[in-house]
Protein backbone atom coordinates (compact mmCIF):
# COMPACT_ATOMS: atom_id res chain seq x y z
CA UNK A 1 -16.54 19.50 -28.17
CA UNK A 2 -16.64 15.74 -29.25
CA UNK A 3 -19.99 14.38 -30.69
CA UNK A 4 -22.13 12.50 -27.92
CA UNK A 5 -20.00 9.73 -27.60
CA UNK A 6 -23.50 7.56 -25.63
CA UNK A 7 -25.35 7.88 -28.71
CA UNK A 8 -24.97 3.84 -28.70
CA UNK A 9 -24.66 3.22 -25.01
CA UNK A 10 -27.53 0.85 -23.69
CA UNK A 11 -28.84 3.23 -20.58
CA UNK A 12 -30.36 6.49 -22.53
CA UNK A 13 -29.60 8.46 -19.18
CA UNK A 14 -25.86 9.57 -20.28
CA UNK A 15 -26.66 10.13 -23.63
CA UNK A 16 -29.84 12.35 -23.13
CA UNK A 17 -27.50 13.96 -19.95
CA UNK A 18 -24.83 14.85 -22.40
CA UNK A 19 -26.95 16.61 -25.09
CA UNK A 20 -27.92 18.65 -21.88
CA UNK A 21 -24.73 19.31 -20.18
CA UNK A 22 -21.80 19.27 -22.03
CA UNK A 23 -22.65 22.75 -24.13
CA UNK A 24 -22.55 24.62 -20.51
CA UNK A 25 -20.41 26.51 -19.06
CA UNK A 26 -19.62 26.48 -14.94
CA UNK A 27 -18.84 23.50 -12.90
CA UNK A 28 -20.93 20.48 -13.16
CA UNK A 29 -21.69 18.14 -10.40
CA UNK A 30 -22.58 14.70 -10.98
CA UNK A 31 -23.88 13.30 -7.50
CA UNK A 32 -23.96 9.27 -7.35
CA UNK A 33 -20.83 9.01 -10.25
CA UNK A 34 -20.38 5.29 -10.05
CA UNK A 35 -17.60 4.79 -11.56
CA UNK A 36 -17.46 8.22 -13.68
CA UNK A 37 -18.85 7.34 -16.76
CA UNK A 38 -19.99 10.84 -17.32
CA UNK A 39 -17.62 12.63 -15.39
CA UNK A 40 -14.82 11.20 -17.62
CA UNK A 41 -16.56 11.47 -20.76
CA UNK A 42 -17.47 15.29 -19.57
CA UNK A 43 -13.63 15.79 -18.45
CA UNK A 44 -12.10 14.45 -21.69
CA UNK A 45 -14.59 15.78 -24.17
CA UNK A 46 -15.43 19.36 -22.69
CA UNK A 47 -13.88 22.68 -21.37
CA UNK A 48 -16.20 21.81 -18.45
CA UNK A 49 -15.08 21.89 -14.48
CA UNK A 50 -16.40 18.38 -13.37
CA UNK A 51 -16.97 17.17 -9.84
CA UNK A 52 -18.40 13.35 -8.76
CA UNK A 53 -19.42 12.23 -5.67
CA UNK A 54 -20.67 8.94 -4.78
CA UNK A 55 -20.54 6.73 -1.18
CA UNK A 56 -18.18 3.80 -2.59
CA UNK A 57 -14.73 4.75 -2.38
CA UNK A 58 -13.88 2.00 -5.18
CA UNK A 59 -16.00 3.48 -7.86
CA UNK A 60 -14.08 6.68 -7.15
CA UNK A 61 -10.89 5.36 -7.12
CA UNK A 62 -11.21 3.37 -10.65
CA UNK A 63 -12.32 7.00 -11.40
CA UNK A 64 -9.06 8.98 -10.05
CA UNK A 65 -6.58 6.19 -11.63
CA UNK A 66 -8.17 7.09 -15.05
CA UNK A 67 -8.48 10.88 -14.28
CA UNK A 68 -5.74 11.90 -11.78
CA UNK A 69 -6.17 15.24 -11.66
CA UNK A 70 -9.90 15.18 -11.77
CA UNK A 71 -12.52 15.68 -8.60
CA UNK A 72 -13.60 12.83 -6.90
CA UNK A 73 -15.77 13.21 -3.42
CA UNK A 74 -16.73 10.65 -0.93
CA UNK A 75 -19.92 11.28 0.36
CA UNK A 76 -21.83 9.15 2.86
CA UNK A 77 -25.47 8.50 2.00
CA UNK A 78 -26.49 10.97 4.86
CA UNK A 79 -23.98 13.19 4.37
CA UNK A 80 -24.35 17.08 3.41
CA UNK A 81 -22.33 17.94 0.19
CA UNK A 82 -19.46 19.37 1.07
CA UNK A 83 -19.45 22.35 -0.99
CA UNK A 84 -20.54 26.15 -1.03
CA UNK A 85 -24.04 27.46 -1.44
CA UNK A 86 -24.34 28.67 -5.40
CA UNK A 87 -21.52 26.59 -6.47
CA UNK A 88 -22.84 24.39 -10.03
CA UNK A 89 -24.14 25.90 -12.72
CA UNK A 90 -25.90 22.12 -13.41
CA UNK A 91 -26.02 19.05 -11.65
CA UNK A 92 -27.18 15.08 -12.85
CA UNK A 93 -28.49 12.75 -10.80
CA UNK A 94 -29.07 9.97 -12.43
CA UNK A 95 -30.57 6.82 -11.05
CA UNK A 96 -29.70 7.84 -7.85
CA UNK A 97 -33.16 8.77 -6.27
CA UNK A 98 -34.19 5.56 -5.85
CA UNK A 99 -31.93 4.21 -3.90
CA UNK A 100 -31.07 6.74 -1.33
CA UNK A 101 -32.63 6.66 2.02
CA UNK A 102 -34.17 10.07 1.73
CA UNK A 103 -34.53 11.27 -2.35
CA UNK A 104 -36.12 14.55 -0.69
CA UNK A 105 -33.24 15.19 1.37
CA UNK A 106 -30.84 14.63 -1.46
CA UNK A 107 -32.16 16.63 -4.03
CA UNK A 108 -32.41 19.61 -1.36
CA UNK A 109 -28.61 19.71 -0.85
CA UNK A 110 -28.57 19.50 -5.11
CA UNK A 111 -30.88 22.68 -5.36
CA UNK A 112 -28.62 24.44 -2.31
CA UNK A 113 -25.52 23.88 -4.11
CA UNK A 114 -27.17 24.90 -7.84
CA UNK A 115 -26.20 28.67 -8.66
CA UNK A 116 -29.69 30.92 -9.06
CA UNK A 117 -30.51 29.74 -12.91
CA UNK A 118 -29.15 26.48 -12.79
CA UNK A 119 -30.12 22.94 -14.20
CA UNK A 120 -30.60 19.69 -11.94
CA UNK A 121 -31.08 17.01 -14.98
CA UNK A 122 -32.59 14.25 -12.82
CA UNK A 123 -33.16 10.26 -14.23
CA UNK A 124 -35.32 7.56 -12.09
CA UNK A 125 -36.78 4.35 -13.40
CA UNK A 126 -40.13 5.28 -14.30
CA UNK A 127 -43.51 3.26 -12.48
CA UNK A 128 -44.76 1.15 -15.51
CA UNK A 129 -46.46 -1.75 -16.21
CA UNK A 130 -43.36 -3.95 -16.40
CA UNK A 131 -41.46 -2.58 -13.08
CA UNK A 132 -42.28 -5.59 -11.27
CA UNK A 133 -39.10 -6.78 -13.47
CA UNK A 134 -36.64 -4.65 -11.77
CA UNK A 135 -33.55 -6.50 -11.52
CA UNK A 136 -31.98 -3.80 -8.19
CA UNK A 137 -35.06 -5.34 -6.25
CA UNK A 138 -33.19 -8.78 -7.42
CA UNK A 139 -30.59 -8.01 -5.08
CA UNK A 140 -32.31 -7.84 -2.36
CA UNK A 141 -34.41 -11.12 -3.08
CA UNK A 142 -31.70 -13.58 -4.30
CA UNK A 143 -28.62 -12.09 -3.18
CA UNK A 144 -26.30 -14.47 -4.03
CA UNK A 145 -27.57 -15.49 -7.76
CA UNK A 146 -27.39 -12.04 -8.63
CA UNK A 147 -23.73 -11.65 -7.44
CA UNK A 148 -22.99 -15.07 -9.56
CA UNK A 149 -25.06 -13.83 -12.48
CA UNK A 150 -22.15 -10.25 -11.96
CA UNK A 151 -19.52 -12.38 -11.64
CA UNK A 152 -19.83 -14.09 -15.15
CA UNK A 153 -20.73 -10.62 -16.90
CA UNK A 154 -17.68 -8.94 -15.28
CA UNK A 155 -15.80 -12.26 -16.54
CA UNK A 156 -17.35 -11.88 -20.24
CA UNK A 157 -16.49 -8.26 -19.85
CA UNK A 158 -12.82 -8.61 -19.25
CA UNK A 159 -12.27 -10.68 -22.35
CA UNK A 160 -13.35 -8.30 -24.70
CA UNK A 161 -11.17 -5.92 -27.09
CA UNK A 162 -11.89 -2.65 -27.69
CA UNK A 163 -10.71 0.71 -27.89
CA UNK A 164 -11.19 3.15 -25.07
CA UNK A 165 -13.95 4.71 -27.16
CA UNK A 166 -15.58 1.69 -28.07
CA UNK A 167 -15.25 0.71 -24.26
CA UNK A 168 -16.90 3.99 -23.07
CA UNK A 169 -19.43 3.91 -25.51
CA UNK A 170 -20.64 0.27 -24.08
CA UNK A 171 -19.89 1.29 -20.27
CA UNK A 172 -23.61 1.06 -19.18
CA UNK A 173 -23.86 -2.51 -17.78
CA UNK A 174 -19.73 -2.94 -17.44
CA UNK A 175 -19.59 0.41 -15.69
CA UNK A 176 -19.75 -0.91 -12.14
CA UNK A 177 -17.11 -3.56 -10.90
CA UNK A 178 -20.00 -5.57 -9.18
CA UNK A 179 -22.97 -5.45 -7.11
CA UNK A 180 -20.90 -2.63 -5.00
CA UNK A 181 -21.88 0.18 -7.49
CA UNK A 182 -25.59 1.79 -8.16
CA UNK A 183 -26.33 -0.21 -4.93
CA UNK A 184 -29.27 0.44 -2.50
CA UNK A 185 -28.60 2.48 0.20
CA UNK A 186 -30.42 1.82 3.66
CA UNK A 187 -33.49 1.41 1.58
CA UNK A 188 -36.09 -1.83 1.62
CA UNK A 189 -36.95 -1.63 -2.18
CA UNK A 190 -35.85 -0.08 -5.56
CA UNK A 191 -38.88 2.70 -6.11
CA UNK A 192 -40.34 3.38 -9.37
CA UNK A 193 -41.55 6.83 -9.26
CA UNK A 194 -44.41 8.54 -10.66
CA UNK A 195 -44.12 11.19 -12.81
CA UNK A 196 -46.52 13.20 -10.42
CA UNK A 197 -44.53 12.70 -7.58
CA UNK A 198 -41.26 13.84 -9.37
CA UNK A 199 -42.52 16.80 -10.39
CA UNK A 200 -44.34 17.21 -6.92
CA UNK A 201 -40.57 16.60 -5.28
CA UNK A 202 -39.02 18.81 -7.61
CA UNK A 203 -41.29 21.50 -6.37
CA UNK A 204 -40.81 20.95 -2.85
CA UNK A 205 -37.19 21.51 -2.62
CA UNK A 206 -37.72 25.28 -4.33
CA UNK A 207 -36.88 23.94 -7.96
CA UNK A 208 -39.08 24.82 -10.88
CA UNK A 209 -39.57 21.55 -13.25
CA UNK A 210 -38.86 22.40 -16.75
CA UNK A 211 -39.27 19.30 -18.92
CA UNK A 212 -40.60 15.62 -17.97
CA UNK A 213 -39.67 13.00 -20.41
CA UNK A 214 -38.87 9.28 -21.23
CA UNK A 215 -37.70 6.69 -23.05
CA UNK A 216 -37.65 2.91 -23.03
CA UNK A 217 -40.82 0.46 -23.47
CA UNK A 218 -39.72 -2.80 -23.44
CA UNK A 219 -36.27 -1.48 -21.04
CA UNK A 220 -36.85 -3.94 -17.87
CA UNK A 221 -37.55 -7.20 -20.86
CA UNK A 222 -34.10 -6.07 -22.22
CA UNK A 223 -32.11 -5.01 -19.43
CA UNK A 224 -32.20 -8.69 -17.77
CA UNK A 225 -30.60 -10.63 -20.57
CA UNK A 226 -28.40 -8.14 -21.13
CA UNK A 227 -27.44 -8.19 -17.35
CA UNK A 228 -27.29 -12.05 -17.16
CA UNK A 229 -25.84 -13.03 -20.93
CA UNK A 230 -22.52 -13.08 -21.38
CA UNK A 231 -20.71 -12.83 -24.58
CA UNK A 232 -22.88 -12.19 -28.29
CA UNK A 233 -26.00 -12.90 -26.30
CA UNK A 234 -25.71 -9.84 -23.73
CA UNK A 235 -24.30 -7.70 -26.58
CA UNK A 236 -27.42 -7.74 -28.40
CA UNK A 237 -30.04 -7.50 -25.72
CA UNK A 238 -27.69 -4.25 -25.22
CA UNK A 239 -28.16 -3.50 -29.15
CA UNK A 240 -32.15 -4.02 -28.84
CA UNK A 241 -32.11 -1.78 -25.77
CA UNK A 242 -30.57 1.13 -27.75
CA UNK A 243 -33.04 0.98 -30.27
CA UNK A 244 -35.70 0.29 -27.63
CA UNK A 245 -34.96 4.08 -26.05
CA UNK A 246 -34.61 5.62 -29.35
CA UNK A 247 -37.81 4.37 -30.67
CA UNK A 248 -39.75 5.19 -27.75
CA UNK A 249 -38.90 8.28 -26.51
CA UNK A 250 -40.72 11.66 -26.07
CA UNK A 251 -43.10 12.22 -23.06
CA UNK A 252 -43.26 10.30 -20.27
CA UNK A 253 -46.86 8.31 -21.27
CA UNK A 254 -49.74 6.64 -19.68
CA UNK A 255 -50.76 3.36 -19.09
CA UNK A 256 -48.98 0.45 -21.21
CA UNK A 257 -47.17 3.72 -22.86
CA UNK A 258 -45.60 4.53 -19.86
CA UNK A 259 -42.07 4.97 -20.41
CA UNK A 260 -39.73 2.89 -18.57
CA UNK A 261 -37.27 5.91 -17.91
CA UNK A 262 -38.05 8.92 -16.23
CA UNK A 263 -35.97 12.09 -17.69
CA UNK A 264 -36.86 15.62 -15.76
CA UNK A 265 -35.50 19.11 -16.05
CA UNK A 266 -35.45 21.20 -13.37
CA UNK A 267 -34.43 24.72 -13.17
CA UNK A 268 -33.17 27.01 -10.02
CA UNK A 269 -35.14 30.42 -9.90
CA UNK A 270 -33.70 32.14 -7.59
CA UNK A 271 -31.16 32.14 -4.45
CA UNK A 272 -32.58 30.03 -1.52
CA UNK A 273 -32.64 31.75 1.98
CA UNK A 274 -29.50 31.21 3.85
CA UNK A 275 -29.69 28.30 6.46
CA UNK A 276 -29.64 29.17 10.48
């Protein structure tokens, strides 16, 4: 197995999701793929079975022209998954919660699908005291400068050399091909979760949380230049938001030490009744 190869990427979620999944054994499931960041990196780097799913069909596409003969599955946003009970030995979904019109409902069909003693590894955007900076909830305020401010980082993005390492290694921000990807779905607002409520959610769908952690202080500050700056600019906000999750990471916090990024275990006890 290759070393974490997110170690420098600027959204902590893949590289704290790797350290977690890639060891495994079973099929993983990666609900809300994008573009298949971690399903590719999983695929190429692992003996690991690897499925994505995600409701854009042009994520998944860029994702079958760079992995032909891996799985790619179109789900709607109110779909079921369309797989068998027991099926994943672990599952991520990461920043995915949020923006679904019911998170309960999703992570439900996650915990039917999990095998008895498997792992959802689940990432939200934390509530903290700078969440009011949330660029999603931009989208839905100033639609059209945040599709210009996409359109000049996709630009900026294009011109850039790089190997395919180096490229996957910087995916975060570049990962979607637009406002299309890690969009809101039939939701009014972007939601910064508690980590009470997680866990509380967790619990409710017959999952027993594990682990809550974080990372990220100063991640919203960052994350905006490094969405709207393109060239050297954007490169090191990214930079300063690597070494923003490394240095502040552990539990989740309270008050101004609230992490920005919410990181949860969760853990599959037993088989769930059948359904009528």
């Amino acid at each position: 197995m290759m070393a974490n190869p997110f170690r420098r990427h600027p959204l902590t979620r893949y590289e704290w999701a790797w350290d977690r999944v890639a060891t495994g054994s079973g099929c993983h499931l990666d609900v809300g793929c994008d573009a298949g960041v971690l399903v590719a990196a999983l695929h190429e780097g692992t003996s690991r079975a690897v499925v994505g799913v995600d409701v854009d069909r042009s994520l998944l596409l860029r994702l079958r022209d760079r992995l032909p003969d891996g799985h790619a599955v179109q789900v709607g946003p109110l779909d079921p998954l369309p797989f068998a009970d027991a099926t994943f030995t672990t599952a991520t979904v990461l920043e995915v919660a949020e923006h679904v019109p019911d998170e309960r409902a999703l992570l439900a069909e996650v915990a039917r699908v999990l095998a008895p003693g498997g792992r959802l590894l689940l990432s939200v955007p934390a509530a903290h005291a700078f969440s009011f900076l949330d660029p999603d909830n931009a989208r839905l305020r100033w639609p059209v400068l945040y599709r210009l401010a996409w359109r000049i980082r996709r630009r900026d993005s294009a011109r850039r050399p790089g190997t395919a390492g180096q490229r996957a290694g910087t995916a975060g921000q570049r990962a979607v091909a637009g406002p299309v990807g890690n969009g809101i779905t039939e939701r009014a607002e972007h939601t910064n979760f508690e980590p009470a409520a997680i866990a509380a959610l967790i619990e409710s769908v017959g999952l027993r949380l594990d682990r809550e952690e974080g990372s990220g202080l100063f991640f919203r500050w960052l994350q905006i230049p490094a969405l709207l700056l393109p060239g050297a600019a954007g490169r090191l906000a990214e930079r300063l938001m690597v070494a923003d999750a490394h240095l502040f990471a552990g539990p989740p916090g309270t008050g101004l030490t609230r992490r920005a990024n919410l990181f949860v275990t969760a853990i599959k006890d037993h088989a769930q009744p059948a359904r009528p």
